[in-house]
PDB file of N, CA and C in Angstrom:
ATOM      1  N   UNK A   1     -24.118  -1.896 -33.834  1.00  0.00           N
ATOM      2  CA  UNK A   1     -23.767  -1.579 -32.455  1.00  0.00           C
ATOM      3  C   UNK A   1     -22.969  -2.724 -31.843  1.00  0.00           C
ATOM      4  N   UNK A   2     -21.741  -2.398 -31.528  1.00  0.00           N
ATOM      5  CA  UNK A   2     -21.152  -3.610 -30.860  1.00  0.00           C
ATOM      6  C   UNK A   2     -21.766  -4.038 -29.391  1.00  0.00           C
ATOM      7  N   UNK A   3     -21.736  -4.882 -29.046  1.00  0.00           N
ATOM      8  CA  UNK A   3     -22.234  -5.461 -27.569  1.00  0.00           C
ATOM      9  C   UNK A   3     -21.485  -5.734 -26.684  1.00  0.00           C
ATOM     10  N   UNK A   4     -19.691  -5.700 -26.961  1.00  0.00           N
ATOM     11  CA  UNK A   4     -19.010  -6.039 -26.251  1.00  0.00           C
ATOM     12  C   UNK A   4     -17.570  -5.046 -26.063  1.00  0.00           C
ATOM     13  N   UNK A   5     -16.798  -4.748 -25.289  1.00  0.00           N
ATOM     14  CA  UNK A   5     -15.808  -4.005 -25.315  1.00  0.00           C
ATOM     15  C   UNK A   5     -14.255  -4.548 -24.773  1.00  0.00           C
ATOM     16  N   UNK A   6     -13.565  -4.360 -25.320  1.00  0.00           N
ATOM     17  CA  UNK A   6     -12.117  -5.063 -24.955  1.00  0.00           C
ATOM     18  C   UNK A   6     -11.684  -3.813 -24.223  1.00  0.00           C
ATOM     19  N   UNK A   7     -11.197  -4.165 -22.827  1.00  0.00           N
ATOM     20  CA  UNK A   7     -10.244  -3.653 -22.569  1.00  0.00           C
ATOM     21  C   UNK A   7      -8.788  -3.423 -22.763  1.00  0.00           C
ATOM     22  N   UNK A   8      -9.006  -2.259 -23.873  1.00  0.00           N
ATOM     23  CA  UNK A   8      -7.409  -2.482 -24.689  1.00  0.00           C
ATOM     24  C   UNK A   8      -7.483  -0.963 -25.348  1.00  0.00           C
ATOM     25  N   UNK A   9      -5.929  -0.115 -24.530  1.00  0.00           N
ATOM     26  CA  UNK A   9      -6.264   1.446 -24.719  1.00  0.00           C
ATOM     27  C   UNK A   9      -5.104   1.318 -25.260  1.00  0.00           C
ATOM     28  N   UNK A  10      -4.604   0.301 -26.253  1.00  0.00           N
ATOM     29  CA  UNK A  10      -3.444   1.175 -27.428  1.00  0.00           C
ATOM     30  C   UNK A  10      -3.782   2.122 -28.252  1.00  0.00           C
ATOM     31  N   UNK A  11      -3.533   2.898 -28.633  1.00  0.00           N
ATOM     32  CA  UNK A  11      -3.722   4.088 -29.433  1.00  0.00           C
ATOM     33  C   UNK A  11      -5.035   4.678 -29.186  1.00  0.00           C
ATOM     34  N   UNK A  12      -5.410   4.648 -27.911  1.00  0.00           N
ATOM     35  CA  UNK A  12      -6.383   5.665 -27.497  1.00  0.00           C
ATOM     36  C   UNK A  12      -6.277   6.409 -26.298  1.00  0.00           C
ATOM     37  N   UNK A  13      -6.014   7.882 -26.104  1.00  0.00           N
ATOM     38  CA  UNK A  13      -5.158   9.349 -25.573  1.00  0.00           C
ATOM     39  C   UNK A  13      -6.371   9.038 -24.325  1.00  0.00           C
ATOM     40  N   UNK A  14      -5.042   9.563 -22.963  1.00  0.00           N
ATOM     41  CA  UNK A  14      -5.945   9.524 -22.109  1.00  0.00           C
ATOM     42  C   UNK A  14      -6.258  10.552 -21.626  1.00  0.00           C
ATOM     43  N   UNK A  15      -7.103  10.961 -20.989  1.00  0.00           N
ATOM     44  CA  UNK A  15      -7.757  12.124 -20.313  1.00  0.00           C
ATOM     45  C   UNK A  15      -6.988  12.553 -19.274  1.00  0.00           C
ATOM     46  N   UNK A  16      -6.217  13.096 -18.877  1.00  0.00           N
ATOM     47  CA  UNK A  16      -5.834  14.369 -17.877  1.00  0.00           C
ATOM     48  C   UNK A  16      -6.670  14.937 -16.320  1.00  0.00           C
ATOM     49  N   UNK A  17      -6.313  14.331 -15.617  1.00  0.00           N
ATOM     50  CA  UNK A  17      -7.046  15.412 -14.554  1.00  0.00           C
ATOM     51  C   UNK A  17      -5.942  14.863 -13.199  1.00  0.00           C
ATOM     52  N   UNK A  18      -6.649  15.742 -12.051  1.00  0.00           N
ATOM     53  CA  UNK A  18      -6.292  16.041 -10.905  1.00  0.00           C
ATOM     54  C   UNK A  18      -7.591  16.179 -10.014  1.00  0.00           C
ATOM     55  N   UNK A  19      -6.939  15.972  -8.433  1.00  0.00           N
ATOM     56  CA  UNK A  19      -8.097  16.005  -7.233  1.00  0.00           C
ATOM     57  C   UNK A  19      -8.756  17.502  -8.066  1.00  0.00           C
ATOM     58  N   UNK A  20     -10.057  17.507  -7.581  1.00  0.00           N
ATOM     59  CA  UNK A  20     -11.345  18.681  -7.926  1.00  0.00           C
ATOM     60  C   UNK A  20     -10.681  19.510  -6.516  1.00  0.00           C
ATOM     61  N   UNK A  21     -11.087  21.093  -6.881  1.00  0.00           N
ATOM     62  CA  UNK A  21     -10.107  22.181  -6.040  1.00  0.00           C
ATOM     63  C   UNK A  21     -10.687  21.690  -4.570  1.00  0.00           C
ATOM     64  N   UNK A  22     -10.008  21.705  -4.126  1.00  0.00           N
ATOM     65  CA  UNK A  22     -10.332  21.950  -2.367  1.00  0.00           C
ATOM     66  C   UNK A  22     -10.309  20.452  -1.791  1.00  0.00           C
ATOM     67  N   UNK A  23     -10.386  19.488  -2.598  1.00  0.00           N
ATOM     68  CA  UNK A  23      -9.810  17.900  -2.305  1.00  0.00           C
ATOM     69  C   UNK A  23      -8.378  17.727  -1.831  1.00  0.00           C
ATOM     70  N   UNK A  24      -7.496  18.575  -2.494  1.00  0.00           N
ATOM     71  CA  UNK A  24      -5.772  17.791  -2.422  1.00  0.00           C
ATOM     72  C   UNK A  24      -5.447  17.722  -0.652  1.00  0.00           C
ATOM     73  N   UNK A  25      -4.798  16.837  -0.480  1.00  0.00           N
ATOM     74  CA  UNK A  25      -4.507  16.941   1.086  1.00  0.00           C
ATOM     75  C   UNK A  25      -2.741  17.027   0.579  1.00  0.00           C
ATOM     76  N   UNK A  26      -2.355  16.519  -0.096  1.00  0.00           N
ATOM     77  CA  UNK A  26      -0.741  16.218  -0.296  1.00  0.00           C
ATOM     78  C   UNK A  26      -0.464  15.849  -1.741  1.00  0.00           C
ATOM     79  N   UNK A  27       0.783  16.189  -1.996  1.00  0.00           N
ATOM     80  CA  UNK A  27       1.538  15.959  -2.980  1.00  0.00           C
ATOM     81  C   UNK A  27       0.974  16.449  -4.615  1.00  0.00           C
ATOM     82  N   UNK A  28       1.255  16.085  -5.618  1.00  0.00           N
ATOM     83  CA  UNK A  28       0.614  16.842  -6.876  1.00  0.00           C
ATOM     84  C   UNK A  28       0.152  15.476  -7.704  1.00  0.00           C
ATOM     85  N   UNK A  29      -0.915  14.675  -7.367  1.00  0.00           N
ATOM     86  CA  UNK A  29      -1.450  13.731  -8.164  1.00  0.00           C
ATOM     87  C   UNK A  29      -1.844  14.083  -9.534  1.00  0.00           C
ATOM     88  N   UNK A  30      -1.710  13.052 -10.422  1.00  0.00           N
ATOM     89  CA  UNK A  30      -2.001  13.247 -11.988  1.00  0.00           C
ATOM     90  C   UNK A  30      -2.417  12.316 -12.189  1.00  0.00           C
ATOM     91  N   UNK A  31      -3.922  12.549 -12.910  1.00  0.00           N
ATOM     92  CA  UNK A  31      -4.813  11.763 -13.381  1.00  0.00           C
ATOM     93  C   UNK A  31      -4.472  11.201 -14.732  1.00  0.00           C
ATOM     94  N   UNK A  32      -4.593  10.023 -15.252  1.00  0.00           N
ATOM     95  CA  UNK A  32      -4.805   9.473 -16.533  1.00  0.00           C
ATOM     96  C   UNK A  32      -6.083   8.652 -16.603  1.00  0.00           C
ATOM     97  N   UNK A  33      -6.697   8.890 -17.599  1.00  0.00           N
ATOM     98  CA  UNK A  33      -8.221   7.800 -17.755  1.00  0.00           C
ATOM     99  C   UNK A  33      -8.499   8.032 -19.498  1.00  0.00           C
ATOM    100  N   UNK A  34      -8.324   6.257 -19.247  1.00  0.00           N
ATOM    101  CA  UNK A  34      -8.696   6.074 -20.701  1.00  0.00           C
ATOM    102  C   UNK A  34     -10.375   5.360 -20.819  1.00  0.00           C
ATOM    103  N   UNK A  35     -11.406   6.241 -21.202  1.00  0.00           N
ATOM    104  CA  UNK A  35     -12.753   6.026 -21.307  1.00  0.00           C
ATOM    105  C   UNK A  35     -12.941   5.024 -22.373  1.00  0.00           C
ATOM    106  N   UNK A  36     -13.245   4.095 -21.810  1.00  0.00           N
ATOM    107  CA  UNK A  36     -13.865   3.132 -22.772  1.00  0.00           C
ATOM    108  C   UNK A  36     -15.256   2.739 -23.177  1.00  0.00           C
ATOM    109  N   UNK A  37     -16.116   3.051 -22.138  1.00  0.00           N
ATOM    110  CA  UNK A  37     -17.789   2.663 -22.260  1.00  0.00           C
ATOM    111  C   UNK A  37     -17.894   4.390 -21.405  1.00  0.00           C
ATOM    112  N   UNK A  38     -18.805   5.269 -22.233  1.00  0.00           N
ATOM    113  CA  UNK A  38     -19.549   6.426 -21.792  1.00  0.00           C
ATOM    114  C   UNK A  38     -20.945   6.470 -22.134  1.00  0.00           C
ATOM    115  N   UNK A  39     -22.194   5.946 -21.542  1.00  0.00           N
ATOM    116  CA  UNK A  39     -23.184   6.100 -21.594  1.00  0.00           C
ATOM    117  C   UNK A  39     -23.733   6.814 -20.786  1.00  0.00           C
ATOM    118  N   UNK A  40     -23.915   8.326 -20.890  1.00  0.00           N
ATOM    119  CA  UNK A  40     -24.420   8.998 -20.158  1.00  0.00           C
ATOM    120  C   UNK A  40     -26.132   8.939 -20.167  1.00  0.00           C
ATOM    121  N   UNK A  41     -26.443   8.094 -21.074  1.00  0.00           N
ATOM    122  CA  UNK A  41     -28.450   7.785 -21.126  1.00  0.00           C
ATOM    123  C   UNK A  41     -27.918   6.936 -19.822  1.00  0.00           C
ATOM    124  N   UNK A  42     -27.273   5.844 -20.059  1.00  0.00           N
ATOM    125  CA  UNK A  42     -27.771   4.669 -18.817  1.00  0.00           C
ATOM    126  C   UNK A  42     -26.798   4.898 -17.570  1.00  0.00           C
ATOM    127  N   UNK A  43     -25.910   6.099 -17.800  1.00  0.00           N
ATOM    128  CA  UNK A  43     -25.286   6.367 -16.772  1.00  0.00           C
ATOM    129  C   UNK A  43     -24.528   4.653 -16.125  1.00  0.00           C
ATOM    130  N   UNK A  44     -23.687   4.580 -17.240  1.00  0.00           N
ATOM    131  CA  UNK A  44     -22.930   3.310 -17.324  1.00  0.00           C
ATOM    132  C   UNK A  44     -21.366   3.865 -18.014  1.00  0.00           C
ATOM    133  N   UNK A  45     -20.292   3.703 -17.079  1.00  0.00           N
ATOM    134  CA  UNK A  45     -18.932   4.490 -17.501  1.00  0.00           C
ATOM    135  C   UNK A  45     -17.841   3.351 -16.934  1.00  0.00           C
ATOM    136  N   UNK A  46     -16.922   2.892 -18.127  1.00  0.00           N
ATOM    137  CA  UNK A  46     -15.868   1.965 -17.754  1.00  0.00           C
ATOM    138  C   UNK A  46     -14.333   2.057 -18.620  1.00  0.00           C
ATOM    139  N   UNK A  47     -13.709   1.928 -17.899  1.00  0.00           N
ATOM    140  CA  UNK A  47     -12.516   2.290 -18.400  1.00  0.00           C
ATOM    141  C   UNK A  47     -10.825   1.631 -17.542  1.00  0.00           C
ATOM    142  N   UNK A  48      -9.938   2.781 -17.862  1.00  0.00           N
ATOM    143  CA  UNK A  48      -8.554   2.358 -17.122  1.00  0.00           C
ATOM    144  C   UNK A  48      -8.332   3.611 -16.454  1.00  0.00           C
ATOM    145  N   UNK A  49      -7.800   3.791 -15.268  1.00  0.00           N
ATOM    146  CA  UNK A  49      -7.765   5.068 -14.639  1.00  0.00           C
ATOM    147  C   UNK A  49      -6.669   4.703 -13.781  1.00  0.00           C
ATOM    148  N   UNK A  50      -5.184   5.651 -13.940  1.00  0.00           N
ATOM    149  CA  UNK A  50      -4.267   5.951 -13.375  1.00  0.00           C
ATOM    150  C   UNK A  50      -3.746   7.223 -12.791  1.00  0.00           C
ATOM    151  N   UNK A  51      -3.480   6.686 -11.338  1.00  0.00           N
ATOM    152  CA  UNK A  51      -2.915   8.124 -10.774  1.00  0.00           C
ATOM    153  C   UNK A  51      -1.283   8.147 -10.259  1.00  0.00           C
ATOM    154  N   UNK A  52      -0.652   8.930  -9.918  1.00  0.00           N
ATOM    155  CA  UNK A  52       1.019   9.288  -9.918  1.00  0.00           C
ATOM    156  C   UNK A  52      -0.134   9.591  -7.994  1.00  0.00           C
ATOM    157  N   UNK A  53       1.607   9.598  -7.191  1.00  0.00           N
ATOM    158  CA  UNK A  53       1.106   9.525  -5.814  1.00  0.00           C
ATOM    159  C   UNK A  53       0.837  11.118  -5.588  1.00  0.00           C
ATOM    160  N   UNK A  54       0.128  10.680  -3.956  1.00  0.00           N
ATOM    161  CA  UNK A  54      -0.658  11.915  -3.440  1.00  0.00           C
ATOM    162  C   UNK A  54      -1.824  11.960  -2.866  1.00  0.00           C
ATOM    163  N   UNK A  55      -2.322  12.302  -1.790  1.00  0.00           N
ATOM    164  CA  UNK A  55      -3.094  12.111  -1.376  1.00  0.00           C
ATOM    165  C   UNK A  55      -4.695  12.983  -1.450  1.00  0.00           C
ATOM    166  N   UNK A  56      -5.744  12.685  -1.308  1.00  0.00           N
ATOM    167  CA  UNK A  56      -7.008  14.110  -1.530  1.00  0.00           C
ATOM    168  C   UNK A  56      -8.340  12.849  -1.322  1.00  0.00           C
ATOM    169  N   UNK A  57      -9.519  14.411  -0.977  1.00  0.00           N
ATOM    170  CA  UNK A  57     -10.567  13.573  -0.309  1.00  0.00           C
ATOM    171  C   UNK A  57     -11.516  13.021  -1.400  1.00  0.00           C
ATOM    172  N   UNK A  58     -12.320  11.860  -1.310  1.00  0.00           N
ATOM    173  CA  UNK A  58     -12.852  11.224  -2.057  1.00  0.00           C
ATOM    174  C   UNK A  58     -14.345  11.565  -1.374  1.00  0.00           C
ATOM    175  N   UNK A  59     -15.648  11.474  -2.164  1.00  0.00           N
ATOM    176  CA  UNK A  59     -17.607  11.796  -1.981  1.00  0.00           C
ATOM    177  C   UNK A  59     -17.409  10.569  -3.281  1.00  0.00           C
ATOM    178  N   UNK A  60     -18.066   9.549  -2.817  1.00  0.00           N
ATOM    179  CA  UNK A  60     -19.129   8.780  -4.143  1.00  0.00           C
ATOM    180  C   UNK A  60     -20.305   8.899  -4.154  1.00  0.00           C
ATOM    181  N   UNK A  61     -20.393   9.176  -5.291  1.00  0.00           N
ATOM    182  CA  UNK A  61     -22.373   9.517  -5.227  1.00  0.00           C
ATOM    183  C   UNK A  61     -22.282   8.462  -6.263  1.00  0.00           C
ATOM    184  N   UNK A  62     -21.696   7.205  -6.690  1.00  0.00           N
ATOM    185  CA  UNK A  62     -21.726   6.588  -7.469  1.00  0.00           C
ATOM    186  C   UNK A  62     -21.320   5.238  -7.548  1.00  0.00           C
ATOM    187  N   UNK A  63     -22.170   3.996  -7.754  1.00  0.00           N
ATOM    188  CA  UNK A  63     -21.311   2.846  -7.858  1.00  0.00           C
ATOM    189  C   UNK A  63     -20.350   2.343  -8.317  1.00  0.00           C
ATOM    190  N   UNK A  64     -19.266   1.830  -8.388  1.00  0.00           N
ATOM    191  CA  UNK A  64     -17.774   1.277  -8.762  1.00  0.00           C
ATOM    192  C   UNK A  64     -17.599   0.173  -8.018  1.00  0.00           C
ATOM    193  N   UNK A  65     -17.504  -0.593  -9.394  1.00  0.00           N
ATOM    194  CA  UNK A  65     -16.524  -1.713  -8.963  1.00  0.00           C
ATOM    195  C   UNK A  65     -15.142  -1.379 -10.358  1.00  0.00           C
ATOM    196  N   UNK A  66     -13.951  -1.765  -9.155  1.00  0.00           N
ATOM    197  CA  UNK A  66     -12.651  -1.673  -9.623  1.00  0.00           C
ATOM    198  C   UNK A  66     -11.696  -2.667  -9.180  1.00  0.00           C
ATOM    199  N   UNK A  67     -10.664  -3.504 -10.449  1.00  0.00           N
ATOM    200  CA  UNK A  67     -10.169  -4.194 -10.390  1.00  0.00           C
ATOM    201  C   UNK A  67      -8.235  -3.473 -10.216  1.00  0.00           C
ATOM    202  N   UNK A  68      -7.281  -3.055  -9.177  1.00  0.00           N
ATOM    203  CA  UNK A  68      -5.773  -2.595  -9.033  1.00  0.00           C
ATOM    204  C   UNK A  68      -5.362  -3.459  -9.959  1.00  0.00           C
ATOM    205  N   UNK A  69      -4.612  -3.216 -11.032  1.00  0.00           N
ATOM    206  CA  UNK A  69      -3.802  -3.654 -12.148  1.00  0.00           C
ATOM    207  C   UNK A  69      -2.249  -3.693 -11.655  1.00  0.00           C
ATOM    208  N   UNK A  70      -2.301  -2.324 -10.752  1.00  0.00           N
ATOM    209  CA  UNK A  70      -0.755  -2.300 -10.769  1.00  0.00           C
ATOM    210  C   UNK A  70      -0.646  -1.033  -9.895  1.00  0.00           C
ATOM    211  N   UNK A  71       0.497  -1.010  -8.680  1.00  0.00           N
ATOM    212  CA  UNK A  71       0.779  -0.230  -7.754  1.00  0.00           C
ATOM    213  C   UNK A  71       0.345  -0.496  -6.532  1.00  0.00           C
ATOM    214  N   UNK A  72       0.495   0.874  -5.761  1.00  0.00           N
ATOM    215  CA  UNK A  72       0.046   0.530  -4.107  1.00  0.00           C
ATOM    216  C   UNK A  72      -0.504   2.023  -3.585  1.00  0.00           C
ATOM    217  N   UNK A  73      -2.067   1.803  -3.120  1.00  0.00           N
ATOM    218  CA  UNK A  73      -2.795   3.061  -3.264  1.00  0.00           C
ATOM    219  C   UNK A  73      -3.584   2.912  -1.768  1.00  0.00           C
ATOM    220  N   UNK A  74      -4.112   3.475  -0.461  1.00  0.00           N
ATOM    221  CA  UNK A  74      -4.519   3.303   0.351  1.00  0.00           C
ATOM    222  C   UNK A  74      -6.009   4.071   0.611  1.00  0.00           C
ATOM    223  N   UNK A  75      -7.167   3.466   0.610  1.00  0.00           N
ATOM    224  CA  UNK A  75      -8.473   4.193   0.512  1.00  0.00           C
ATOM    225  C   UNK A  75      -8.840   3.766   2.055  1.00  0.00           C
ATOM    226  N   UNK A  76      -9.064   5.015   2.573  1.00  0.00           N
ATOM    227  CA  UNK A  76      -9.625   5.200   3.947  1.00  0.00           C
ATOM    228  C   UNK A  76     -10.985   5.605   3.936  1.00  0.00           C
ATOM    229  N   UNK A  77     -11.945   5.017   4.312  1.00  0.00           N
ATOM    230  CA  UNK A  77     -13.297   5.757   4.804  1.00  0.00           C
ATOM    231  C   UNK A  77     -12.970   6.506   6.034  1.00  0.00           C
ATOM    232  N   UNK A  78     -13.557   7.613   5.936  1.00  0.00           N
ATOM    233  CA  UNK A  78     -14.147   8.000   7.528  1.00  0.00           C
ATOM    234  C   UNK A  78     -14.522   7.427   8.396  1.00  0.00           C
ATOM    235  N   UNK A  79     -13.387   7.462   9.624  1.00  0.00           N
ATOM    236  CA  UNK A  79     -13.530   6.548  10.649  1.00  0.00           C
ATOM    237  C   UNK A  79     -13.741   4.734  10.474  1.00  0.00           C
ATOM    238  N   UNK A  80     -12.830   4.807   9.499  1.00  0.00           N
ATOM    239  CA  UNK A  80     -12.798   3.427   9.459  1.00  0.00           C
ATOM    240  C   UNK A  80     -11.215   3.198   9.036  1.00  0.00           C
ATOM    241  N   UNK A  81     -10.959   1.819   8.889  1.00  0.00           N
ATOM    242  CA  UNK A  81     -10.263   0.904   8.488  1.00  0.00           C
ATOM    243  C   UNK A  81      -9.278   1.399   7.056  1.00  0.00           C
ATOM    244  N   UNK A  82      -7.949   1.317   7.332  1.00  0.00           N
ATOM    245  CA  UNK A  82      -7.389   1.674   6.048  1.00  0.00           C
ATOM    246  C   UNK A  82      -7.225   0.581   5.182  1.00  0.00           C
ATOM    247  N   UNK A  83      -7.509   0.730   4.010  1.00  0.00           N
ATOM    248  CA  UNK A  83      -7.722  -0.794   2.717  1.00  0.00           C
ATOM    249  C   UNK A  83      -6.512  -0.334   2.085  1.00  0.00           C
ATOM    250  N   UNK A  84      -5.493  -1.492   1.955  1.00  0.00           N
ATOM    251  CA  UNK A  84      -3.967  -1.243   1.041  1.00  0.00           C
ATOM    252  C   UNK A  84      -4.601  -1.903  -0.121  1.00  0.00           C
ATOM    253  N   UNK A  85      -4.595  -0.975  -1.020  1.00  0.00           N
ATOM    254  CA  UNK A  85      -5.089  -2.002  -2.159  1.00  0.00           C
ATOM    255  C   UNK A  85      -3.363  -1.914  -3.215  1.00  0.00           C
ATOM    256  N   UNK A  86      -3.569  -3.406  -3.755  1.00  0.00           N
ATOM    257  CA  UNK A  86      -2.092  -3.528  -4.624  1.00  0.00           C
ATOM    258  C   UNK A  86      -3.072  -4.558  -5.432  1.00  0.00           C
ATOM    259  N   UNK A  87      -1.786  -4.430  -6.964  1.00  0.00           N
ATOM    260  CA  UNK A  87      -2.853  -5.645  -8.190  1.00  0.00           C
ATOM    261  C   UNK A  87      -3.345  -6.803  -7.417  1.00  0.00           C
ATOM    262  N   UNK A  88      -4.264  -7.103  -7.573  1.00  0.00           N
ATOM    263  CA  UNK A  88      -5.188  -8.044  -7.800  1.00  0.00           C
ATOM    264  C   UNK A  88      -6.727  -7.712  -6.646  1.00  0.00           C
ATOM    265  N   UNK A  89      -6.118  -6.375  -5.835  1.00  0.00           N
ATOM    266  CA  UNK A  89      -7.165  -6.146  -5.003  1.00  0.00           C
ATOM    267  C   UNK A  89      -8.319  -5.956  -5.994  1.00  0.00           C
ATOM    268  N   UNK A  90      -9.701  -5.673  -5.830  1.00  0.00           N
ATOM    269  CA  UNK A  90     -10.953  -5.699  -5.886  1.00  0.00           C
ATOM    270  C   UNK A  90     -11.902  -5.302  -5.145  1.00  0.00           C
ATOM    271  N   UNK A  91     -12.763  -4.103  -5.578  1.00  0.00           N
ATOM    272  CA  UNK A  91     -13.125  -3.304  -4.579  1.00  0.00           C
ATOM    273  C   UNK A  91     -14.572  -2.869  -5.265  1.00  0.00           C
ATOM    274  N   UNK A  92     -15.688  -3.246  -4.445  1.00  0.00           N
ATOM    275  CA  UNK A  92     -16.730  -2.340  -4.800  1.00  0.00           C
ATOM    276  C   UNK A  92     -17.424  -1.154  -3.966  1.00  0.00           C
ATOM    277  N   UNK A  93     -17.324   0.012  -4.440  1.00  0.00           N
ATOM    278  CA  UNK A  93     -17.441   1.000  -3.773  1.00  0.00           C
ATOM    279  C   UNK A  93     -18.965   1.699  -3.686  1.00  0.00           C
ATOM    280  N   UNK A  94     -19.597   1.945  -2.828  1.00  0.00           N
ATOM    281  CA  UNK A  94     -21.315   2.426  -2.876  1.00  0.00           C
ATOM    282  C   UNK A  94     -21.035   3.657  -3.067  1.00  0.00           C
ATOM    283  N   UNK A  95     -22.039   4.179  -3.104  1.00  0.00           N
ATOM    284  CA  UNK A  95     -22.438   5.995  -3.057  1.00  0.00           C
ATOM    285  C   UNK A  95     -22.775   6.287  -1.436  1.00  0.00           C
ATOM    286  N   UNK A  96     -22.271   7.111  -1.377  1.00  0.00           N
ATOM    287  CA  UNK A  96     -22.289   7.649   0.222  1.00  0.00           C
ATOM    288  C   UNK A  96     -20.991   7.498   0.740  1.00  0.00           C
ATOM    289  N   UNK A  97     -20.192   6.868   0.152  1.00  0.00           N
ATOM    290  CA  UNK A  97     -18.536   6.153   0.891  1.00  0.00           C
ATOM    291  C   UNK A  97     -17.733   8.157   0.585  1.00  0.00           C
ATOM    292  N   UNK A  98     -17.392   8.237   1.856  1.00  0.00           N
ATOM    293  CA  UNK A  98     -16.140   9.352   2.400  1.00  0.00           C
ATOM    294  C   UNK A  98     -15.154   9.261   3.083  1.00  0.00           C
ATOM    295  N   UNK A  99     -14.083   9.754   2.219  1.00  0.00           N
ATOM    296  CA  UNK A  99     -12.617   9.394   3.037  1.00  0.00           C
ATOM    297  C   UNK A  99     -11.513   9.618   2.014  1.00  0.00           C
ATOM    298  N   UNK A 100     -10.762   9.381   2.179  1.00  0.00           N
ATOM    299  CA  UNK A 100      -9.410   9.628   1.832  1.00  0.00           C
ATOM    300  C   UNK A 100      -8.817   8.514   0.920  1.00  0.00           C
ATOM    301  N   UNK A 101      -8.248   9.139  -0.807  1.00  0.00           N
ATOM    302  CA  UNK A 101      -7.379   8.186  -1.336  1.00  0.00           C
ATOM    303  C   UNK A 101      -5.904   8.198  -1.644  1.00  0.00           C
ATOM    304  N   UNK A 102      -4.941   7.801  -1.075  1.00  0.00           N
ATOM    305  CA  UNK A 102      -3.656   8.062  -1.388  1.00  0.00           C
ATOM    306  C   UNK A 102      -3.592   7.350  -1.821  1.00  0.00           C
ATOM    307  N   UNK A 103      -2.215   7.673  -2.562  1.00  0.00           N
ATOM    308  CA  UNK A 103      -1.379   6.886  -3.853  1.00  0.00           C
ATOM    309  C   UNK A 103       0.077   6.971  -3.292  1.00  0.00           C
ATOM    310  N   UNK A 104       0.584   5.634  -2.970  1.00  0.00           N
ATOM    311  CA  UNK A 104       1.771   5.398  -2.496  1.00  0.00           C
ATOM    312  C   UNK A 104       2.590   5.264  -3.688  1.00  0.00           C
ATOM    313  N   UNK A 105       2.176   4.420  -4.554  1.00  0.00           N
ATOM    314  CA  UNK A 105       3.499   4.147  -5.761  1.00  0.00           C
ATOM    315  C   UNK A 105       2.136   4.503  -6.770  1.00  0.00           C
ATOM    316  N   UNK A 106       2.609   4.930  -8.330  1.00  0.00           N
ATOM    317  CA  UNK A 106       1.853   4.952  -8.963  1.00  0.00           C
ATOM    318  C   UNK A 106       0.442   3.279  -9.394  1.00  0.00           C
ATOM    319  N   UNK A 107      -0.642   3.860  -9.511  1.00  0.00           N
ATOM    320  CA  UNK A 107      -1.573   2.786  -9.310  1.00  0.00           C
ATOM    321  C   UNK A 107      -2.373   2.809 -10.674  1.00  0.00           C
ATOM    322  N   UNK A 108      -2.886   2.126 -10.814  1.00  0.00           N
ATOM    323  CA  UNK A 108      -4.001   1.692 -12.068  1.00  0.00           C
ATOM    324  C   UNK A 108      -4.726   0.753 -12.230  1.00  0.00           C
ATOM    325  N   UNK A 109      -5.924   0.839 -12.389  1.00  0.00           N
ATOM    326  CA  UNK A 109      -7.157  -0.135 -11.718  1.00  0.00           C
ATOM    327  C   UNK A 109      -8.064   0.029 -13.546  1.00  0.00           C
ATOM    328  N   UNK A 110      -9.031  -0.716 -13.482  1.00  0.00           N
ATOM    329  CA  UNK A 110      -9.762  -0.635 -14.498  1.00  0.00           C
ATOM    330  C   UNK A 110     -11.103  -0.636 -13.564  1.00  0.00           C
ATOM    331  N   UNK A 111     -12.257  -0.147 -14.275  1.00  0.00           N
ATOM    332  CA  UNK A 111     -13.148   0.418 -13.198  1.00  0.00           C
ATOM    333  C   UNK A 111     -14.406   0.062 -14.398  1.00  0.00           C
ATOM    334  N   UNK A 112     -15.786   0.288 -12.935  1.00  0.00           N
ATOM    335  CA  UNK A 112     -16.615   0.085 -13.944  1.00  0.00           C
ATOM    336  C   UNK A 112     -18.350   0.945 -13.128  1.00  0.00           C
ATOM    337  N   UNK A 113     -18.802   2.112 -13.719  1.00  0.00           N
ATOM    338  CA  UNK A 113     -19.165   2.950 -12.587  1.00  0.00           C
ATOM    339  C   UNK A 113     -20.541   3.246 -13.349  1.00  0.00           C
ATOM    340  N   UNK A 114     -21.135   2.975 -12.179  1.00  0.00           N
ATOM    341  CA  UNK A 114     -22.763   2.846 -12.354  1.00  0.00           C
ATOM    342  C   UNK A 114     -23.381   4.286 -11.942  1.00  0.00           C
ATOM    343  N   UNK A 115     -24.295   5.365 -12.532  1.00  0.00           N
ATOM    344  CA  UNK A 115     -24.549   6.462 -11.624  1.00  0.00           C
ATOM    345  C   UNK A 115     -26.099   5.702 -10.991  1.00  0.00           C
TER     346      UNK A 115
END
């Protein structure tokens, strides 16, 4: 069993998706995520996750911390404060957080999500 994981998705295909139906507020976002740690026993999930711009609503029922690699993406809570996140931002996100994520230029963060 290895104990450790490199973040390093050469020659490994990334996963495909889009906002879940009834999320999109704007534009046609496209998901890329390359899964690197899936432990669904310890509910422990880390990886690289890129989106193309567009905006749609965000529910965490889940912990994340995420490091912006690259781009410019704007996460709004409800009734709060808009966060410009660009590389080197750093963000840990709780469960209960609602609001809005746009994608100004394409973005990509590496993430690391606790259920």
């Amino acid at each position: 069993m290895e104990t450790s994981i490199a973040f390093d998705i050469d020659g490994i295909e990334p996963e495909l998706g889009e906002p879940a139906e009834g999320r999109l507020i704007s534009g046609a976002p496209v998901f890329r995520t390359w899964n690197l740690e899936e432990d669904d026993e310890d509910g422990l999930y880390a990886g690289i996750w890129e989106a193309t711009p567009g905006k749609w609503r965000v529910s965490y029922t889940e912990w994340e911390y995420f490091n912006v690699l690259s781009g410019h993406s704007i996460l709004t809570e409800d009734g709060g404060e808009p966060l410009h996140l660009k590389a080197g931002s750093r963000l840990v996100v709780r469960p209960g957080f609602k609001g809005t994520w746009e994608v100004i230029e394409t973005t990509r963060k590496d993430y690391v999500i606790r259920l």
